[in-house]
C-alpha atoms as a PDB file:
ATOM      1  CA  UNK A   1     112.728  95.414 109.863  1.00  0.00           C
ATOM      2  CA  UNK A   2     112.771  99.024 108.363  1.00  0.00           C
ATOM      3  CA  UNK A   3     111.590 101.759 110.181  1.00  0.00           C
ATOM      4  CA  UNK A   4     108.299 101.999 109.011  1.00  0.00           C
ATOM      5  CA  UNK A   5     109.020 106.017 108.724  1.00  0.00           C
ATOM      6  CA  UNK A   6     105.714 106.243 106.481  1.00  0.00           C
ATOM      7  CA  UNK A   7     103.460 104.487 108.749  1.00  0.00           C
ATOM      8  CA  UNK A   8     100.525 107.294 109.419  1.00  0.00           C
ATOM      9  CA  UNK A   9      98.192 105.093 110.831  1.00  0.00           C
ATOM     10  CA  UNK A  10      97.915 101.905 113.033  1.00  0.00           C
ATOM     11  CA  UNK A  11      94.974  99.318 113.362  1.00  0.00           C
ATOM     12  CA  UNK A  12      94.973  96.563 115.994  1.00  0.00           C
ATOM     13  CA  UNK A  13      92.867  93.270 116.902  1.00  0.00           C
ATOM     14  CA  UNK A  14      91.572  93.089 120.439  1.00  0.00           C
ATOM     15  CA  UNK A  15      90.623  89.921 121.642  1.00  0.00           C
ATOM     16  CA  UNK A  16      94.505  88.080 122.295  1.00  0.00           C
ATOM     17  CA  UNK A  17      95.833  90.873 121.042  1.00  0.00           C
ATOM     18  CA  UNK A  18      95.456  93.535 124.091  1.00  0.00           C
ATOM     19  CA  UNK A  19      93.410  91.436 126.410  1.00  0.00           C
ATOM     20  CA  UNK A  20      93.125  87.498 127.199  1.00  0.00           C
ATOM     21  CA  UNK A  21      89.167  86.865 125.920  1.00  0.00           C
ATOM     22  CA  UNK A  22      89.064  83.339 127.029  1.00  0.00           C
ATOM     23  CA  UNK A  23      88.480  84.803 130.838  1.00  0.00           C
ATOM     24  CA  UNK A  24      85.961  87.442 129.141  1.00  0.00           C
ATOM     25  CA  UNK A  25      84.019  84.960 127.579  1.00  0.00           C
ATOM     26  CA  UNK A  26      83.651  83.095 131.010  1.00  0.00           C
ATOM     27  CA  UNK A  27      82.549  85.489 132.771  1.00  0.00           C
ATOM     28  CA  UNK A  28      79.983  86.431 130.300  1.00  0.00           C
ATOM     29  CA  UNK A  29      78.959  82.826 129.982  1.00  0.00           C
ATOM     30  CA  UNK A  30      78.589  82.773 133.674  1.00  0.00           C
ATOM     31  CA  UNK A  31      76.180  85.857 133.524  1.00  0.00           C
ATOM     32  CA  UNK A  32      74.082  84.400 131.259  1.00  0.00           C
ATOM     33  CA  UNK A  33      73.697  80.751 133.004  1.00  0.00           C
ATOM     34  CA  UNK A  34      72.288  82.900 136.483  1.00  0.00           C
ATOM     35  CA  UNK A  35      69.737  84.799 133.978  1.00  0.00           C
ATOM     36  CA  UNK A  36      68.956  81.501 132.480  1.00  0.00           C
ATOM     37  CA  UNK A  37      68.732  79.837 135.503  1.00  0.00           C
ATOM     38  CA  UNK A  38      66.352  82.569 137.034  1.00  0.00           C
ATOM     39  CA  UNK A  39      64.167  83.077 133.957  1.00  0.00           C
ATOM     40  CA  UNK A  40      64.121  80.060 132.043  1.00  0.00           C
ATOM     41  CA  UNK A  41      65.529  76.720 133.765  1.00  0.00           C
ATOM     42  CA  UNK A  42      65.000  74.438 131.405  1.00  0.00           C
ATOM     43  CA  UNK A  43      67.094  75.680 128.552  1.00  0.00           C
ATOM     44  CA  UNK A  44      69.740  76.932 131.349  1.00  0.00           C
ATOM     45  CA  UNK A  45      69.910  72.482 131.902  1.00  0.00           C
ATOM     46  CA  UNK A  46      70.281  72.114 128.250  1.00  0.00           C
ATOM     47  CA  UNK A  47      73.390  74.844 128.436  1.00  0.00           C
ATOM     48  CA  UNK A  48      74.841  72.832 131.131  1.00  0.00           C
ATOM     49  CA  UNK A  49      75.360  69.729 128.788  1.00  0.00           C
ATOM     50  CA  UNK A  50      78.147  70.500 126.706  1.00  0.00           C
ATOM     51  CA  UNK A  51      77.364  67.781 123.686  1.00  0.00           C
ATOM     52  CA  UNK A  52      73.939  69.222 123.467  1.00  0.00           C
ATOM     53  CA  UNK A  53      75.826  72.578 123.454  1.00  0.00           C
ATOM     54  CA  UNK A  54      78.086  71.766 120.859  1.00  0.00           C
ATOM     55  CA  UNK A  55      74.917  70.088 118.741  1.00  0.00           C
ATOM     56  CA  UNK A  56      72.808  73.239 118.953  1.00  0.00           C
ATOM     57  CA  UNK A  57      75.598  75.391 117.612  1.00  0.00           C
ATOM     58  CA  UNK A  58      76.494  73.223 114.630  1.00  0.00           C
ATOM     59  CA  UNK A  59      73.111  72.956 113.752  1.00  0.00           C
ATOM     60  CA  UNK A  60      72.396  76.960 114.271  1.00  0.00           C
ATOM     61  CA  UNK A  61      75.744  77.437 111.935  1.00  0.00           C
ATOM     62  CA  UNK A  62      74.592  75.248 109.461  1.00  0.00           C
ATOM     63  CA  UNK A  63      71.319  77.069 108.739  1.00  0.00           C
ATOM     64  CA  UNK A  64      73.397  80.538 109.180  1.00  0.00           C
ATOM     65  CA  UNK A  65      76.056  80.231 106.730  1.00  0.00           C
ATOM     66  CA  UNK A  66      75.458  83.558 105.328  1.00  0.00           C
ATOM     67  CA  UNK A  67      76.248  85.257 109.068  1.00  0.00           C
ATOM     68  CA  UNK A  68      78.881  83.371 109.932  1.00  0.00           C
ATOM     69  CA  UNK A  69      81.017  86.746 110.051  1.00  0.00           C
ATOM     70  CA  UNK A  70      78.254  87.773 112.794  1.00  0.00           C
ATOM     71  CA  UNK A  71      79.480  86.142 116.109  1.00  0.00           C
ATOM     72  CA  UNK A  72      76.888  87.743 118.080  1.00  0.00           C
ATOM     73  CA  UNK A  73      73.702  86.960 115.853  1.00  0.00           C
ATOM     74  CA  UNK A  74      75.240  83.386 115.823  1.00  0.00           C
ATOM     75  CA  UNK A  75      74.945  82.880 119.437  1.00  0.00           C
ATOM     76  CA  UNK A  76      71.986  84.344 119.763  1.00  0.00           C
ATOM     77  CA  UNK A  77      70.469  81.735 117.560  1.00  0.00           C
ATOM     78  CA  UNK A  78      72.281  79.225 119.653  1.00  0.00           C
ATOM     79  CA  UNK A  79      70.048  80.425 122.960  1.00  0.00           C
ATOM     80  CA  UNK A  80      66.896  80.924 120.974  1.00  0.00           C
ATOM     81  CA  UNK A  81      67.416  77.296 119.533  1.00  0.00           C
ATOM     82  CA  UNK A  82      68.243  75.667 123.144  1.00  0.00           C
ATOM     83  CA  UNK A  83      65.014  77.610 124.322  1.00  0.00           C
ATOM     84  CA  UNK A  84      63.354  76.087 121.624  1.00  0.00           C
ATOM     85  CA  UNK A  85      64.379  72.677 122.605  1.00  0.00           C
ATOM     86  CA  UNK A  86      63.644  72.924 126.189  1.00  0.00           C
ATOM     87  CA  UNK A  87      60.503  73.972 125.555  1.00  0.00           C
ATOM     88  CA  UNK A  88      60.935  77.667 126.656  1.00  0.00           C
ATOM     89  CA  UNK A  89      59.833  80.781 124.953  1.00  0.00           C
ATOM     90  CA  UNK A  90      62.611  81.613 122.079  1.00  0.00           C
ATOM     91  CA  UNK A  91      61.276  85.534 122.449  1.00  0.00           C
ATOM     92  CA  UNK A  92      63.892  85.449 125.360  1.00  0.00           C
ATOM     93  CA  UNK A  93      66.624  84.403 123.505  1.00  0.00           C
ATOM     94  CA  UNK A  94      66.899  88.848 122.675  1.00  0.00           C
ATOM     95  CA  UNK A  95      67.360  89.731 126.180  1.00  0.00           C
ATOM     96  CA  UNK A  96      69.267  86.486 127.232  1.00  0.00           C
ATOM     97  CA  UNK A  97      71.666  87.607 125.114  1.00  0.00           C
ATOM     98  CA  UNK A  98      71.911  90.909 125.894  1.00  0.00           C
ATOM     99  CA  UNK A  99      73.089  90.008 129.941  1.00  0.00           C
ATOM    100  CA  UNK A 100      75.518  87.974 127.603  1.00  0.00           C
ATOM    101  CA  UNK A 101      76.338  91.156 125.381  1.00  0.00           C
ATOM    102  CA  UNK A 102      76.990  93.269 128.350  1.00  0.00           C
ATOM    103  CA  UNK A 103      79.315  91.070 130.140  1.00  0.00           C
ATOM    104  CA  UNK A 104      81.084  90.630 127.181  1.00  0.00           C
ATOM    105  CA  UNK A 105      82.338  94.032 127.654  1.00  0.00           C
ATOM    106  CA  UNK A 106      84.286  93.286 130.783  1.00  0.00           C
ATOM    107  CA  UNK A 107      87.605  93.157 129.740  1.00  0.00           C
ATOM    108  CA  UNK A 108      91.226  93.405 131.520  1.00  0.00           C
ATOM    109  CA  UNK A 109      94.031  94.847 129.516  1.00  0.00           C
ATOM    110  CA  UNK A 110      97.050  92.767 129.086  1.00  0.00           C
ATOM    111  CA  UNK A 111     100.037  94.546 131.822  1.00  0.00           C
ATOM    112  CA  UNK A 112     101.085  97.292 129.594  1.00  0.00           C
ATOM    113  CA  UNK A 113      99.133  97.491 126.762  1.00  0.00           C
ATOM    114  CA  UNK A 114      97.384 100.645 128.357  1.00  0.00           C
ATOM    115  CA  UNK A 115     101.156 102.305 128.347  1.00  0.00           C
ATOM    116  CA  UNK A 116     101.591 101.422 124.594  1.00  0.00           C
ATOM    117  CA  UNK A 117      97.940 102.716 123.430  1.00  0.00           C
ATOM    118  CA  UNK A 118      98.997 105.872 124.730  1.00  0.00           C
ATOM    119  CA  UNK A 119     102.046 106.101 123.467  1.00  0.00           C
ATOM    120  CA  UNK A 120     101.375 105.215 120.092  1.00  0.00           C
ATOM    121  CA  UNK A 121      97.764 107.077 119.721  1.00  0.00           C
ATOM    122  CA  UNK A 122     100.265 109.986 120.716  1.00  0.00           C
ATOM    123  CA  UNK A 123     101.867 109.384 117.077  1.00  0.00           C
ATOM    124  CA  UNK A 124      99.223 108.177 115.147  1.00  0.00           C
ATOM    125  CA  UNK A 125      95.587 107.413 114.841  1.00  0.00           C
ATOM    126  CA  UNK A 126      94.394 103.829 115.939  1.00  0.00           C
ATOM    127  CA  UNK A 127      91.720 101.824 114.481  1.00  0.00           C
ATOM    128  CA  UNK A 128      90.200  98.584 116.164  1.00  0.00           C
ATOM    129  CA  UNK A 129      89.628  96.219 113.308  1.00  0.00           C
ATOM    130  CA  UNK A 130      87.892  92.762 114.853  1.00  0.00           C
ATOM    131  CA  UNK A 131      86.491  89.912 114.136  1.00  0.00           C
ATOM    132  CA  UNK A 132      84.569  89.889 117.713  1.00  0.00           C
ATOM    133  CA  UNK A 133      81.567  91.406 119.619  1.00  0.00           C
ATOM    134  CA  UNK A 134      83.585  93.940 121.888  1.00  0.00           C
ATOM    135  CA  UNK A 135      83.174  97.236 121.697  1.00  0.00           C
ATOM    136  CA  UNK A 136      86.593  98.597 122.122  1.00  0.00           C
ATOM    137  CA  UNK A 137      84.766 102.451 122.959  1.00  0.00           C
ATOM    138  CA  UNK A 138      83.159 100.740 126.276  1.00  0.00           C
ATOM    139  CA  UNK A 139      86.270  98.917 127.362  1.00  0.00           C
ATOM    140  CA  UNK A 140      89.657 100.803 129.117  1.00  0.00           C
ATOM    141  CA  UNK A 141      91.491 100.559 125.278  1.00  0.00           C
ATOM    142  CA  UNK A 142      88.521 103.129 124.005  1.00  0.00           C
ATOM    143  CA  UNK A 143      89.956 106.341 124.885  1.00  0.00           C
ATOM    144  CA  UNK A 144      93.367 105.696 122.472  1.00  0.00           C
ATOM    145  CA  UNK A 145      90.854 104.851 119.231  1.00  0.00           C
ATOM    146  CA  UNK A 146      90.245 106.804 116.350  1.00  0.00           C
ATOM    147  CA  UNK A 147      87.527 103.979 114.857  1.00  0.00           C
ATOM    148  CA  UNK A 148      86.631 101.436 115.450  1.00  0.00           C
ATOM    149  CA  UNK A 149      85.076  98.228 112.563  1.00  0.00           C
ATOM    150  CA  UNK A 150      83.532  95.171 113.483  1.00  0.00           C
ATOM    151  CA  UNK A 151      82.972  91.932 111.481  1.00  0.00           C
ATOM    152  CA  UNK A 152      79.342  92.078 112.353  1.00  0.00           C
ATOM    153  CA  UNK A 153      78.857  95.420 110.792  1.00  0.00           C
ATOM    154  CA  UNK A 154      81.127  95.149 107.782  1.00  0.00           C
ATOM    155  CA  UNK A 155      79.254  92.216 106.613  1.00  0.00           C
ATOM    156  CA  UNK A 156      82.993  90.335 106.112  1.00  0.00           C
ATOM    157  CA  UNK A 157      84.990  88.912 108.757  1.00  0.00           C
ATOM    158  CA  UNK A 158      89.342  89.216 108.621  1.00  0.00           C
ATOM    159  CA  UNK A 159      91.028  88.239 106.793  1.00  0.00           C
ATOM    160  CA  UNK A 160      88.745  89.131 103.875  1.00  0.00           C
ATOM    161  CA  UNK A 161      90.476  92.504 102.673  1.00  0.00           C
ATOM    162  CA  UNK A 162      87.201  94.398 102.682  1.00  0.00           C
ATOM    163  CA  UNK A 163      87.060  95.170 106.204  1.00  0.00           C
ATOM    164  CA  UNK A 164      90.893  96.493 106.058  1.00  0.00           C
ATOM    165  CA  UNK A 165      89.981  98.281 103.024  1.00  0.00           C
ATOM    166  CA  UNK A 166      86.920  99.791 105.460  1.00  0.00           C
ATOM    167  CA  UNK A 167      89.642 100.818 107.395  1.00  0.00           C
ATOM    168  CA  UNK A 168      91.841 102.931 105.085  1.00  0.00           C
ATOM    169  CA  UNK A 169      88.649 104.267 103.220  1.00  0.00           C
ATOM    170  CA  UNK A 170      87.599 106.126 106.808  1.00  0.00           C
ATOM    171  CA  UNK A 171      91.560 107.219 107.205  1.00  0.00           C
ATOM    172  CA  UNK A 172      91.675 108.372 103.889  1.00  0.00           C
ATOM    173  CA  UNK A 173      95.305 106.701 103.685  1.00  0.00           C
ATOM    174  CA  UNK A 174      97.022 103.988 101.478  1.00  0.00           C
ATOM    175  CA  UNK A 175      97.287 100.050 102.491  1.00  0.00           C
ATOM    176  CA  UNK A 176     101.173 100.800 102.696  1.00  0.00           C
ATOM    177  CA  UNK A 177     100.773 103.662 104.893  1.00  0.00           C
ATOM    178  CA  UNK A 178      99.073 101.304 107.874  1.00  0.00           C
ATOM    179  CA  UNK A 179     100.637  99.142 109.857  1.00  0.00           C
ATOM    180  CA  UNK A 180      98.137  96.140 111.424  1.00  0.00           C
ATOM    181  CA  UNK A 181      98.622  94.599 114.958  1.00  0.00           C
ATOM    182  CA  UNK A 182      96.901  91.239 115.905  1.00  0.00           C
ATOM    183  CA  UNK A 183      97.747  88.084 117.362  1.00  0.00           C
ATOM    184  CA  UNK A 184      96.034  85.664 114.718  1.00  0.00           C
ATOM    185  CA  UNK A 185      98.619  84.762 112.220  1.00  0.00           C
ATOM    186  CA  UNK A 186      95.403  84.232 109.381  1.00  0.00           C
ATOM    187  CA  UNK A 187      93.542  86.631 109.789  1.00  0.00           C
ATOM    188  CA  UNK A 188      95.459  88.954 111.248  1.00  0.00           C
ATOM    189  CA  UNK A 189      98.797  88.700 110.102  1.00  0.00           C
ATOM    190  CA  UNK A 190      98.484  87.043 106.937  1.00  0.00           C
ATOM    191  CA  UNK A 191      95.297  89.004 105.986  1.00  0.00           C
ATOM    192  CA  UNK A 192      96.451  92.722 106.057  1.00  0.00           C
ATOM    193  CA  UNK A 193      99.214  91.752 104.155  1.00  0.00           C
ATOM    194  CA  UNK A 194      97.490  90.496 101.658  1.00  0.00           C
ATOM    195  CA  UNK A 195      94.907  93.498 101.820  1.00  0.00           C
ATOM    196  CA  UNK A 196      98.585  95.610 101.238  1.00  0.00           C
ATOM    197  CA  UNK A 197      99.365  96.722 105.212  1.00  0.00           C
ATOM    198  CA  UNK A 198     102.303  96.181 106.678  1.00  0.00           C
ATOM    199  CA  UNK A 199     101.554  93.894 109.614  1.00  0.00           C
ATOM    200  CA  UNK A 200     103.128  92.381 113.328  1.00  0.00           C
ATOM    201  CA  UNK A 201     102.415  89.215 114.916  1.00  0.00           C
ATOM    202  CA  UNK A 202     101.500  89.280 118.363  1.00  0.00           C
ATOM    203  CA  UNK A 203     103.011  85.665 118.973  1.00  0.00           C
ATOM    204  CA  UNK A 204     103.774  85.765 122.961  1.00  0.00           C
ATOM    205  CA  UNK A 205     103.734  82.013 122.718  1.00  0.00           C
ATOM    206  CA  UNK A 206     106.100  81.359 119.935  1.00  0.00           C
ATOM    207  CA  UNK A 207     104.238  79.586 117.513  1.00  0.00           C
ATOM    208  CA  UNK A 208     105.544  78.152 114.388  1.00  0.00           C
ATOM    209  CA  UNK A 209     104.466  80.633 111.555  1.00  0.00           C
ATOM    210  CA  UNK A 210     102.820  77.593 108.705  1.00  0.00           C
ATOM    211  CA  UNK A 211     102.560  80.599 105.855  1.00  0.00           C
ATOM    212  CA  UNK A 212     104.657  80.143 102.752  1.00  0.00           C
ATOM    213  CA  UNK A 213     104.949  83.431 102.555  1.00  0.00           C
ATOM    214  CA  UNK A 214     107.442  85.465 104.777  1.00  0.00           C
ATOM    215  CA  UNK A 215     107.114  85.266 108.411  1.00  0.00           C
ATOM    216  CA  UNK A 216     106.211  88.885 109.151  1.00  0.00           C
ATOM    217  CA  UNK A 217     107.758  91.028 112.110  1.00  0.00           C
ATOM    218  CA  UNK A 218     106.615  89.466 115.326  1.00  0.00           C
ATOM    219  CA  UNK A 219     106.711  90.351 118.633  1.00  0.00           C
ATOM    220  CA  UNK A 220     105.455  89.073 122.250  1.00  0.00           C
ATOM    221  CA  UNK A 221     104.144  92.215 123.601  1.00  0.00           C
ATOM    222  CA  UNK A 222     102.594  95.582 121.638  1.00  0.00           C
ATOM    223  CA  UNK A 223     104.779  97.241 123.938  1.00  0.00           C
ATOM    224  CA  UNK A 224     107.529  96.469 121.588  1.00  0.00           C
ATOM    225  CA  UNK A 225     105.497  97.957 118.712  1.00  0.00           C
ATOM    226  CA  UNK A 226     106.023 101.160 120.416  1.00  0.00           C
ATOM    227  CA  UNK A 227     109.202 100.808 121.300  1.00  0.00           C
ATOM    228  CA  UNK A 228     110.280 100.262 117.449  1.00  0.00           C
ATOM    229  CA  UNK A 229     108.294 103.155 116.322  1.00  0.00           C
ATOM    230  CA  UNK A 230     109.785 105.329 118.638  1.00  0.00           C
ATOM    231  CA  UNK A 231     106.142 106.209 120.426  1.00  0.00           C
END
């Protein structure tokens, strides 16, 4: 791996990439079952079924292919649809999800990614580029970002090269002069390369890399990021 000398700018996933979501995403889901269960019952039931679950949101998807890079809208469809079908009012699906919005938020940062951020927003500026519903600004990442863009509000979700190209537009830099960090070898990886970044592979697990192109640098932890760059 070169040095990366000309790197002036860094952007980085979140979810996986600097903190487990899948306990996020519990939690929140937990939050919303109480308000369900102390508002509207019936569709809280229907939650509790996992094949009806699963129904609902391939149906909602279906009819929303034009938002599927909108996580957040697409769930909220999902509650207003089970309210539907339990026979509750669907006006509450807008403040059901916003209990789950909120909790979403609740995020631990991997051991040491905290250390890294700083050293490397030391260096150079960091942009949050995700495919999710976090808002990295509310969470303890936000005080080591420059920017922040979300699928939701690009209107494309990674790896589509639009939202990287969001990214250098607001830094004013080249694709070549950003290196991107994420743990997704699609959309993350494979997808600012493609958009012309240089890129790293948070692969902690050691996953098989099924590109034909060249397995890109990849590391287990961003603390080796910083490390490399000298940050």
């Amino acid at each position: 791996m070169h040095p990366l000398s000309h790197i002036q700018a860094i952007t980085l996933d979140l979810d996986d990439t600097l903190w487990p979501v899948a306990p996020t995403i519990a939690g929140a889901e937990r939050d919303l079952l109480d308000w369900l269960l102390a508002h509207t019952p019936k569709t809280a039931e229907l939650t509790q079924q996992a094949e009806v679950k699963q129904a609902i949101r391939q149906v909602v998807v279906a009819k929303h292919t034009t938002k599927a890079h909108d996580l957040g809208y697409l769930r909220c469809e999902v509650i207003r649809e089970t309210m539907r079908q339990a026979g509750d009012d669907p006006q509450l699906a807008d403040k059901a999800y916003e209990i789950f919005h909120a909790a979403r938020q609740r995020v631990t940062l991997y051991d040491g990614v905290a250390e890294a951020l700083a050293r490397l927003s030391a260096k150079y500026r960091l942009v949050a580029i995700s495919n999710g519903t976090a808002d990295v600004f509310v969470t303890p990442a936000g005080p080591y970002f420059h920017a922040a863009f979300k699928a939701h509000e690009a209107g494309v979700a990674k790896p589509d090269a639009k939202i990287y190209q969001l990214a250098t537009s607001h830094l004013a830099l080249d694709a070549g002069q950003v290196l991107h960090v994420g743990d997704d070898a699609h959309a993350d990886a494979w997808g600012a390369r493609e958009a012309g970044f240089h890129s790293v592979w948070i692969n902690p697990q050691g996953h098989p890399w099924t590109h034909d192109s060249p397995q890109p640098w990849t590391v287990r932890h961003l603390t080796e990021v910083a490390d490399h760059l000298q940050a």
